[in-house]
Protein backbone atom coordinates (compact mmCIF):
# COMPACT_ATOMS: atom_id res chain seq x y z
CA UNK A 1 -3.83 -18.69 18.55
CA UNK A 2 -4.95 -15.31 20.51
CA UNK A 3 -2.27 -12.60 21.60
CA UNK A 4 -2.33 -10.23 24.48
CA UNK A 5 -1.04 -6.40 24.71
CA UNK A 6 0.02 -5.26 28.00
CA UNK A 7 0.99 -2.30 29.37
CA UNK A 8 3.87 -1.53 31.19
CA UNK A 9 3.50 -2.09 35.31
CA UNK A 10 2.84 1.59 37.34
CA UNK A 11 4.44 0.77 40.29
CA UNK A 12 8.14 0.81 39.13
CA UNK A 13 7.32 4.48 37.78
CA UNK A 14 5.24 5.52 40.59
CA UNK A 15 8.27 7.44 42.18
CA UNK A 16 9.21 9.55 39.32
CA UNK A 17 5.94 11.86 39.69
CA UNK A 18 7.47 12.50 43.55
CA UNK A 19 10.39 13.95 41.92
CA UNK A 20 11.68 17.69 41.55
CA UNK A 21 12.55 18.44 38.69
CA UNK A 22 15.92 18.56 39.09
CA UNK A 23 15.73 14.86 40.45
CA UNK A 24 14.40 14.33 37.27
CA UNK A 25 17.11 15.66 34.98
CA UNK A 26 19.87 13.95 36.63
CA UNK A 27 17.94 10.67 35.95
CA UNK A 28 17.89 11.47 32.59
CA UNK A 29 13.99 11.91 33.13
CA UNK A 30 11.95 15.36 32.33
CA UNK A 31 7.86 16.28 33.31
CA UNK A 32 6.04 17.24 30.29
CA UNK A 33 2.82 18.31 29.59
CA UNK A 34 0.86 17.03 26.59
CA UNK A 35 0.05 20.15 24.94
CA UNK A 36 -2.18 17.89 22.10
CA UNK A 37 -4.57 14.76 22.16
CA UNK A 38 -2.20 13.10 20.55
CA UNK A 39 1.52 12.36 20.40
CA UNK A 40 1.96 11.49 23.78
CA UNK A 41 1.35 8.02 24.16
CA UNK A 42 1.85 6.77 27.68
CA UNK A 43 3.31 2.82 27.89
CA UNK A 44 1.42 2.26 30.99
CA UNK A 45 -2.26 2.43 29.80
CA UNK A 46 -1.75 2.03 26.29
CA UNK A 47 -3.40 5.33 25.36
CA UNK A 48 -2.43 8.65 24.37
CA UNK A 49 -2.68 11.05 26.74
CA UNK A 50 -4.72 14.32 26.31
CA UNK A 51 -3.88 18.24 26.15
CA UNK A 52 -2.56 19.38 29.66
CA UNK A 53 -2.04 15.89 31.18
CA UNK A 54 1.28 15.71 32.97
CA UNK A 55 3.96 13.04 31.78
CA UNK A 56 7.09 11.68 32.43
CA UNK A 57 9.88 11.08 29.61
CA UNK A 58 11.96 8.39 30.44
CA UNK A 59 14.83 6.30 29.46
CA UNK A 60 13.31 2.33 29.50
CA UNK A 61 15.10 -0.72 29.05
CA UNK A 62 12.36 -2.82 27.11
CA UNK A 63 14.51 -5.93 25.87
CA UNK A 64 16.25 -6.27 28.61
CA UNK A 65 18.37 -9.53 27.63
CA UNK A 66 21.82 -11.05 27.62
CA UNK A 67 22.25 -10.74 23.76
CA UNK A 68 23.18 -8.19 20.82
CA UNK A 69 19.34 -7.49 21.01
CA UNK A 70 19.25 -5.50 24.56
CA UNK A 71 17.08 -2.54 23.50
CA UNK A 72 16.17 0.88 25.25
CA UNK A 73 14.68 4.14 24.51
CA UNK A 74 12.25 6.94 25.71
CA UNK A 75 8.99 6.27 26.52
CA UNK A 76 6.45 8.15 28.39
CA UNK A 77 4.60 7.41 31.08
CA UNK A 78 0.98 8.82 33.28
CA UNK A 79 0.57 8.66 36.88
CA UNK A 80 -2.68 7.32 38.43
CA UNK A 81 -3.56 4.96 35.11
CA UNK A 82 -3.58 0.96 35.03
CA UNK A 83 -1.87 -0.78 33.00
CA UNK A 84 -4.01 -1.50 29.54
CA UNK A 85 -4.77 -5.02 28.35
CA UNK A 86 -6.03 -6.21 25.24
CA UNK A 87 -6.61 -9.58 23.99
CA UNK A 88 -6.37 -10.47 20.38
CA UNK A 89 -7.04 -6.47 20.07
CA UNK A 90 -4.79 -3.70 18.82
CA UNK A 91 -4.23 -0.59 22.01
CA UNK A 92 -5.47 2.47 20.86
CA UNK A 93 -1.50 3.57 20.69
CA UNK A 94 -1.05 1.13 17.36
CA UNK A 95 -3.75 2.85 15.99
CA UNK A 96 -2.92 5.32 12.90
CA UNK A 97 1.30 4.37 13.78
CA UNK A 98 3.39 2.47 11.52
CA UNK A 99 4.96 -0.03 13.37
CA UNK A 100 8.38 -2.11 13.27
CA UNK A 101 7.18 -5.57 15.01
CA UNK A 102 10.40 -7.56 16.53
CA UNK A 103 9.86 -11.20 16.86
CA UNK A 104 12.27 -12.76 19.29
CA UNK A 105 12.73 -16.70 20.44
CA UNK A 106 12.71 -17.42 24.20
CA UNK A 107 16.77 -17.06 24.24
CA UNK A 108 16.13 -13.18 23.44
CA UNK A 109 17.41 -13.99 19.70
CA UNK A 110 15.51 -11.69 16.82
CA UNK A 111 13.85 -14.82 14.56
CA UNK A 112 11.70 -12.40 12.21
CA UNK A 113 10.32 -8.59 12.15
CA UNK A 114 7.68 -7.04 10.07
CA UNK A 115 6.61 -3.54 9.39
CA UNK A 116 2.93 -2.60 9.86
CA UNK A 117 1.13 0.12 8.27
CA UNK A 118 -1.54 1.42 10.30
CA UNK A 119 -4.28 -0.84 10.57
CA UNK A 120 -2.28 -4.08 9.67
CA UNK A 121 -0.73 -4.31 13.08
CA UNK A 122 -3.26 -7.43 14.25
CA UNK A 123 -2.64 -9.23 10.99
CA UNK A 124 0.82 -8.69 11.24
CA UNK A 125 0.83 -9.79 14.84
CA UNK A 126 -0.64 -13.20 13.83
CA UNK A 127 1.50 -13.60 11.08
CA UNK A 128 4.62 -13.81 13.37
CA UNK A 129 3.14 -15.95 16.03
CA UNK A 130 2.06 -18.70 12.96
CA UNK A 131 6.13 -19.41 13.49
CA UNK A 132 6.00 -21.43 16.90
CA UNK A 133 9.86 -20.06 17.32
CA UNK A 134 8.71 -16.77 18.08
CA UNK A 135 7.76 -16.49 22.32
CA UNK A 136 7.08 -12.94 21.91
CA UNK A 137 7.00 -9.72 19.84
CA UNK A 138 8.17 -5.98 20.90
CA UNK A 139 6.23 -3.43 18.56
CA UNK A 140 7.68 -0.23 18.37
CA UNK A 141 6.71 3.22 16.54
CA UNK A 142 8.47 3.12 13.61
CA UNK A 143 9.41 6.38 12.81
CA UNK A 144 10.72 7.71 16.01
CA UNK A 145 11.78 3.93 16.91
CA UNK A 146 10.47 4.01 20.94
CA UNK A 147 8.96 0.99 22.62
CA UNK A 148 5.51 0.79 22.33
CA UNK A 149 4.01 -2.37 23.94
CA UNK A 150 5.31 -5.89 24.15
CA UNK A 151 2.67 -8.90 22.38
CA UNK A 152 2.52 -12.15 24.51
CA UNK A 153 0.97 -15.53 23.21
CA UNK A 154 -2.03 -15.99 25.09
CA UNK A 155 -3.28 -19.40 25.84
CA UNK A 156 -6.67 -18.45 27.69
């Protein structure tokens, strides 16, 4: 069994980095600076971003499904990046995070989550997929609770 890490598509936030300011707020949305290497991690390439890059915080629907399970939070996001991809590989974002894995079924139902300490986030990833119920996991940080990547079998 291999997994794959995504990130998030540019395109849909593409417009955001267009916006004023103001535009911004009465999204919900607010431009931020990363004023650290660390402890901005953008959903988009899967990597933090670094002192002085420019950022957009963002509500995002992540599980969006017709059941109790419908989640959303901020994330943040980079302009001009591609979207990371790793293959049975942990993004740099996992790395040194705790992380609350959510295991859900193909109808969007929860069937089993795990917490990973940093560096257990690949074991713990294989762990849930050995249950053939699970279609897909959402890992999020686990202290501040945002999305951080969605885990996909991978059948190549």
């Amino acid at each position: 069994m291999t997994y794959a890490i995504t990130g998030l598509d540019p395109e849909p936030f593409a417009p955001l980095f267009e916006m004023s300011d103001a535009e911004l707020a009465a999204r919900g949305a607010r431009r931020v600076t990363a004023d650290a290497d660390r402890g901005f991690p953008c959903r988009i390439s899967l990597e933090d971003a670094r002192a002085g890059e420019e950022l957009i915080l963002l509500h995002h629907v992540s599980h969006d499904v017709e059941t109790p399970y419908r989640s959303a939070y901020a994330i943040y996001v980079r302009q001009g990046v591609a979207a990371g991809t790793w293959r049975d590989a942990v993004p740099p974002v996992f790395e040194g995070r705790p992380l609350a894995l959510r295991a859900f079924g193909i109808d969007g139902m929860l069937r089993s989550a795990r917490l990973a300490a940093p560096g257990e986030a690949d074991r713990a990833i294989r762990d849930l997929f050995a249950d053939d119920a699970i279609a897909y996991i959402d890992a999020h940080n686990a202290a501040h609770g945002c999305f951080a990547a969605r885990v996909e079998r991978d059948a190549a």
